[in-house]
N, C-alpha and C. Protein backbone atom coordinates (compact mmCIF):
# COMPACT_ATOMS: atom_id res chain seq x y z
N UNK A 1 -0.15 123.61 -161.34
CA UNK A 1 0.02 124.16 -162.68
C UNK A 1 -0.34 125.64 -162.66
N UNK A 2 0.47 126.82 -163.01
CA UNK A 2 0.20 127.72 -163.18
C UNK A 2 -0.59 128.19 -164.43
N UNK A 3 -1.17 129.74 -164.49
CA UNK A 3 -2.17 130.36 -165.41
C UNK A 3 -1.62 130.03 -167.16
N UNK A 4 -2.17 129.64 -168.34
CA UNK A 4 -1.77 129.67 -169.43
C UNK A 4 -2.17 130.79 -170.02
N UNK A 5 -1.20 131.31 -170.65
CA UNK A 5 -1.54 132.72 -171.41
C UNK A 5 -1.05 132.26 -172.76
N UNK A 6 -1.85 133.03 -173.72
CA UNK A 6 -1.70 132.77 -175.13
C UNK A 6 -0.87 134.02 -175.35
N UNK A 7 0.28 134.17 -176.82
CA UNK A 7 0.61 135.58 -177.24
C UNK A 7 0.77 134.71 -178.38
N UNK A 8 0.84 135.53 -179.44
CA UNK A 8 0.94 136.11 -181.02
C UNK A 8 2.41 136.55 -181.37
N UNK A 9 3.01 135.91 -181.95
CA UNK A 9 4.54 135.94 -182.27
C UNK A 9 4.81 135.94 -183.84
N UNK A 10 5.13 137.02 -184.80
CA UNK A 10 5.40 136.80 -185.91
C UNK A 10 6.28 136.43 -186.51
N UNK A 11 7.62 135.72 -185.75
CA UNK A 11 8.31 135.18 -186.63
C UNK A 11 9.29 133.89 -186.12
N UNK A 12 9.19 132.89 -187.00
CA UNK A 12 9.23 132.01 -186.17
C UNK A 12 10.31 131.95 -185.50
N UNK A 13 10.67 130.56 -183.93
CA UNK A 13 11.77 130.32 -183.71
C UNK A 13 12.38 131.24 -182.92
N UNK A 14 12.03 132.25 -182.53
CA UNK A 14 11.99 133.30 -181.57
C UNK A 14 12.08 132.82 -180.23
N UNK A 15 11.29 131.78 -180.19
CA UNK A 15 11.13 131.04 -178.75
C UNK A 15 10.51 129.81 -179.47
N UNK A 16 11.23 128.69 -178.33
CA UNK A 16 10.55 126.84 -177.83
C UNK A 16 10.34 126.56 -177.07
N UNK A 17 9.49 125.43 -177.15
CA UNK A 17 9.03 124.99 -175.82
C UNK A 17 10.16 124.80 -174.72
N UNK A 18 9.95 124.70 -173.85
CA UNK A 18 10.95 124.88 -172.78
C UNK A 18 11.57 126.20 -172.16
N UNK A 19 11.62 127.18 -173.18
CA UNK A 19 12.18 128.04 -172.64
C UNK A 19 11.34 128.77 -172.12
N UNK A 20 12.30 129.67 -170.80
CA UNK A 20 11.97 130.18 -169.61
C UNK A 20 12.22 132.14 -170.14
N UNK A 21 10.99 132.35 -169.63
CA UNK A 21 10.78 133.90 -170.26
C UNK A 21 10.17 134.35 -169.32
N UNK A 22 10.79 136.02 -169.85
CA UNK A 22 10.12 136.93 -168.43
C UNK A 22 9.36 137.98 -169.49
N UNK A 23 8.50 138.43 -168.29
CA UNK A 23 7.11 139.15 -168.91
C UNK A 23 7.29 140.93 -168.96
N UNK A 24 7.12 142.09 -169.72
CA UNK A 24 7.03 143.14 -169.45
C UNK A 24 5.11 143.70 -169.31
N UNK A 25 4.68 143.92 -168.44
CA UNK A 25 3.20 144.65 -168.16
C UNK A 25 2.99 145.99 -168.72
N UNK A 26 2.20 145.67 -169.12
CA UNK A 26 1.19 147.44 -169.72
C UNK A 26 0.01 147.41 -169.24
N UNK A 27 -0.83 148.82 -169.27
CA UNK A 27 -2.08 148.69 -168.75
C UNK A 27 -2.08 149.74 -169.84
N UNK A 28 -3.35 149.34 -170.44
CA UNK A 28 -4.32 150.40 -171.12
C UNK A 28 -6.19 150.42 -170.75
N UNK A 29 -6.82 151.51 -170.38
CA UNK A 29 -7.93 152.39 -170.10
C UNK A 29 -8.77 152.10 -171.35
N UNK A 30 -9.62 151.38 -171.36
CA UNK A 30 -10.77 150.90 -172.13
C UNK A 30 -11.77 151.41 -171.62
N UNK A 31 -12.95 150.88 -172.61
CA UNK A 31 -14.13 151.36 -172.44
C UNK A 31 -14.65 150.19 -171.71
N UNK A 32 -14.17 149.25 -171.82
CA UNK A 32 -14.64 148.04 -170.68
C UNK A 32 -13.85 148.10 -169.25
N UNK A 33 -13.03 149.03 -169.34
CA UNK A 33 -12.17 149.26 -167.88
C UNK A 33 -10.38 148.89 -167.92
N UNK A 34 -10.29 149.06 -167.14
CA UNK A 34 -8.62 148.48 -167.15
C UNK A 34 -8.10 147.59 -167.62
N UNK A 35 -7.17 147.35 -168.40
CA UNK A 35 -6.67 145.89 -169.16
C UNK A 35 -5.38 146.18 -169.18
N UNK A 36 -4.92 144.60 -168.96
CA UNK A 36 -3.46 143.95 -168.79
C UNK A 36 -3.13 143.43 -170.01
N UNK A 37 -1.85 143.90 -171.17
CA UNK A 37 -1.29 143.03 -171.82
C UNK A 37 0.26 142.80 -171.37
N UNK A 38 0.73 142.04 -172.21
CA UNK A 38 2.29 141.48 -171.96
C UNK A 38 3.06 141.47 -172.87
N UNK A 39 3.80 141.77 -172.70
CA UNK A 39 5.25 141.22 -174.01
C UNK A 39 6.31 140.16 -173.48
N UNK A 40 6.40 139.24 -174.31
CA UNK A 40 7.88 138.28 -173.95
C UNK A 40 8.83 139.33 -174.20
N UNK A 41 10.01 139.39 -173.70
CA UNK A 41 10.88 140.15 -173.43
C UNK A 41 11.91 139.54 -174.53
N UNK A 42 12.70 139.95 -174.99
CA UNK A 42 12.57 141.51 -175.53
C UNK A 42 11.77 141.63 -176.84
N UNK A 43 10.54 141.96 -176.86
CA UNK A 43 9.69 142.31 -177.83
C UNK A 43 9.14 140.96 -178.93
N UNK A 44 9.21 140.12 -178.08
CA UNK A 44 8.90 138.70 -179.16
C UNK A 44 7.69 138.36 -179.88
N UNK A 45 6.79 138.39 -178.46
CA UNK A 45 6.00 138.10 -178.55
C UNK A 45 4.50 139.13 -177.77
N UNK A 46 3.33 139.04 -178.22
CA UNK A 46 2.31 140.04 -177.53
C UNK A 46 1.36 139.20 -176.95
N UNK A 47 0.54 139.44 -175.57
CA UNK A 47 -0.21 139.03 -175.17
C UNK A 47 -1.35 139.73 -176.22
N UNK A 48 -2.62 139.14 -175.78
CA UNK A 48 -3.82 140.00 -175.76
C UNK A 48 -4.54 139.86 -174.43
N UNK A 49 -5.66 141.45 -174.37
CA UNK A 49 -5.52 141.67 -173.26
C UNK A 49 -6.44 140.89 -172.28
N UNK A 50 -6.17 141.64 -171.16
CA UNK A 50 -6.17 140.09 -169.72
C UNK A 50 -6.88 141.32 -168.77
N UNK A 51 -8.25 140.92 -168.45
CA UNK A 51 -8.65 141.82 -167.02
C UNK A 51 -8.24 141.88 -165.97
N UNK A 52 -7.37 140.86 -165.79
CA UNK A 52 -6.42 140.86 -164.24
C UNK A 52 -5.07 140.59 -164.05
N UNK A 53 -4.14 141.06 -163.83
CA UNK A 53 -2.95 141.27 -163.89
C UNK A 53 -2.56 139.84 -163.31
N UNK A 54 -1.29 139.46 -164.13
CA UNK A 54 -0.74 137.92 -163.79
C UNK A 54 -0.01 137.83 -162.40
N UNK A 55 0.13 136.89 -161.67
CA UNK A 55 0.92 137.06 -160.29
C UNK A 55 2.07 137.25 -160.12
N UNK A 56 3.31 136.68 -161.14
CA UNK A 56 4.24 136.90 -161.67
C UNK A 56 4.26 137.29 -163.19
N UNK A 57 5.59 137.33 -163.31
CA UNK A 57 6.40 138.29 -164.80
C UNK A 57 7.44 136.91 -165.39
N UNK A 58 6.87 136.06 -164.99
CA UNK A 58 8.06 134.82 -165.93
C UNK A 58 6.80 134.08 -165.57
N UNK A 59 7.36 132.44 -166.51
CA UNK A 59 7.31 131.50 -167.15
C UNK A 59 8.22 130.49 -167.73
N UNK A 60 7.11 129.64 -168.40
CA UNK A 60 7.86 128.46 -169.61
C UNK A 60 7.27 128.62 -170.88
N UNK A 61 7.36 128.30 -171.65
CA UNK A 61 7.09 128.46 -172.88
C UNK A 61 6.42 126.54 -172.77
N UNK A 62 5.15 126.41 -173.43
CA UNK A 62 4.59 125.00 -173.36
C UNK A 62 4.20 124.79 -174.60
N UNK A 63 4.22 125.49 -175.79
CA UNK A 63 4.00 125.29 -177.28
C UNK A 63 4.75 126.28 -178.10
N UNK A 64 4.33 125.91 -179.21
CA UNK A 64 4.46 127.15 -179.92
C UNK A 64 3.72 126.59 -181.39
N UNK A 65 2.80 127.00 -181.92
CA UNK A 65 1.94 126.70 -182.74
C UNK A 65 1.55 127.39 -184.14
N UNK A 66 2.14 126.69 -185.26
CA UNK A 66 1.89 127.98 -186.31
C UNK A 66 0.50 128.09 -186.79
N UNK A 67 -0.25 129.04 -187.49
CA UNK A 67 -1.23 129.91 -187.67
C UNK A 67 -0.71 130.19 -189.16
N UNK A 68 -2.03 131.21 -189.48
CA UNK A 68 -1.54 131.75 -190.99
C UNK A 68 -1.42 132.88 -190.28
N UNK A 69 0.11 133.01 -190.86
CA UNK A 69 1.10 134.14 -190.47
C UNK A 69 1.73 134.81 -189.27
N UNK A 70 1.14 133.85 -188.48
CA UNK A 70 1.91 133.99 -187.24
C UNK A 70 2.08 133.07 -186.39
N UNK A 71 2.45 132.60 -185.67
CA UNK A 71 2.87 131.49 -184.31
C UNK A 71 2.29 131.79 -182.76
N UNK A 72 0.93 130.67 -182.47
CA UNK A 72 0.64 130.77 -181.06
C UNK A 72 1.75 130.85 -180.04
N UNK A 73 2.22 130.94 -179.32
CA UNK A 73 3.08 130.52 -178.36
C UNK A 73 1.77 130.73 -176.93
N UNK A 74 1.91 129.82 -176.19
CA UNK A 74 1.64 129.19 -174.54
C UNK A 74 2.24 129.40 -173.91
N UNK A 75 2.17 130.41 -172.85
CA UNK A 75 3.19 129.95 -171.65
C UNK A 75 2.27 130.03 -170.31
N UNK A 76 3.12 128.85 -169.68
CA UNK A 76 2.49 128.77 -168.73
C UNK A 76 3.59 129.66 -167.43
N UNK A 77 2.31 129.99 -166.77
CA UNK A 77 3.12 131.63 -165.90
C UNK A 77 3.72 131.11 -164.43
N UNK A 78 4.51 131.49 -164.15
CA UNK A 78 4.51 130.74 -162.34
C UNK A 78 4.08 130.66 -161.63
N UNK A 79 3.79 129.47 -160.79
CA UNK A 79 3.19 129.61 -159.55
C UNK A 79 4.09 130.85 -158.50
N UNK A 80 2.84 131.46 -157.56
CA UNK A 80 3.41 132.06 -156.81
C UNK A 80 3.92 131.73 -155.56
């Protein structure tokens, strides 16, 4: 089983379970040090940030969960 990453998706239906998504990387310079976020491609969805960069840039999508006012989505990342 590969890494589960959470992102924050505001609108629904954007993505379901099952589907297969690829990742875009950012790094932003904190005061706690280097940090990794992600975007589902194209702009769906946002990680929050991650101290260590994922091994791959795709996935599955394993939920998707509504919230007030926005939708968890899960994906689980690939094995390498």
């Amino acid at each position: 089983m590969g890494q589960l990453v959470d992102f924050t998706m505001e609108r629904e239906g954007l993505v379901k379970p099952g589907d297969r998504i690829e990742l875009k990387e950012d790094k932003a310079s904190t005061m706690s040090g280097l940090m990794y976020y992600y975007t589902i491609k194209d702009a769906v969805a946002m990680s929050g940030n991650l101290r260590k960069p994922l091994a791959k840039l795709s996935g599955t999508v394993t939920q998707v969960v509504p919230e007030t006012s926005v939708y968890m989505v899960t994906v689980e990342i690939d094995d390498e």
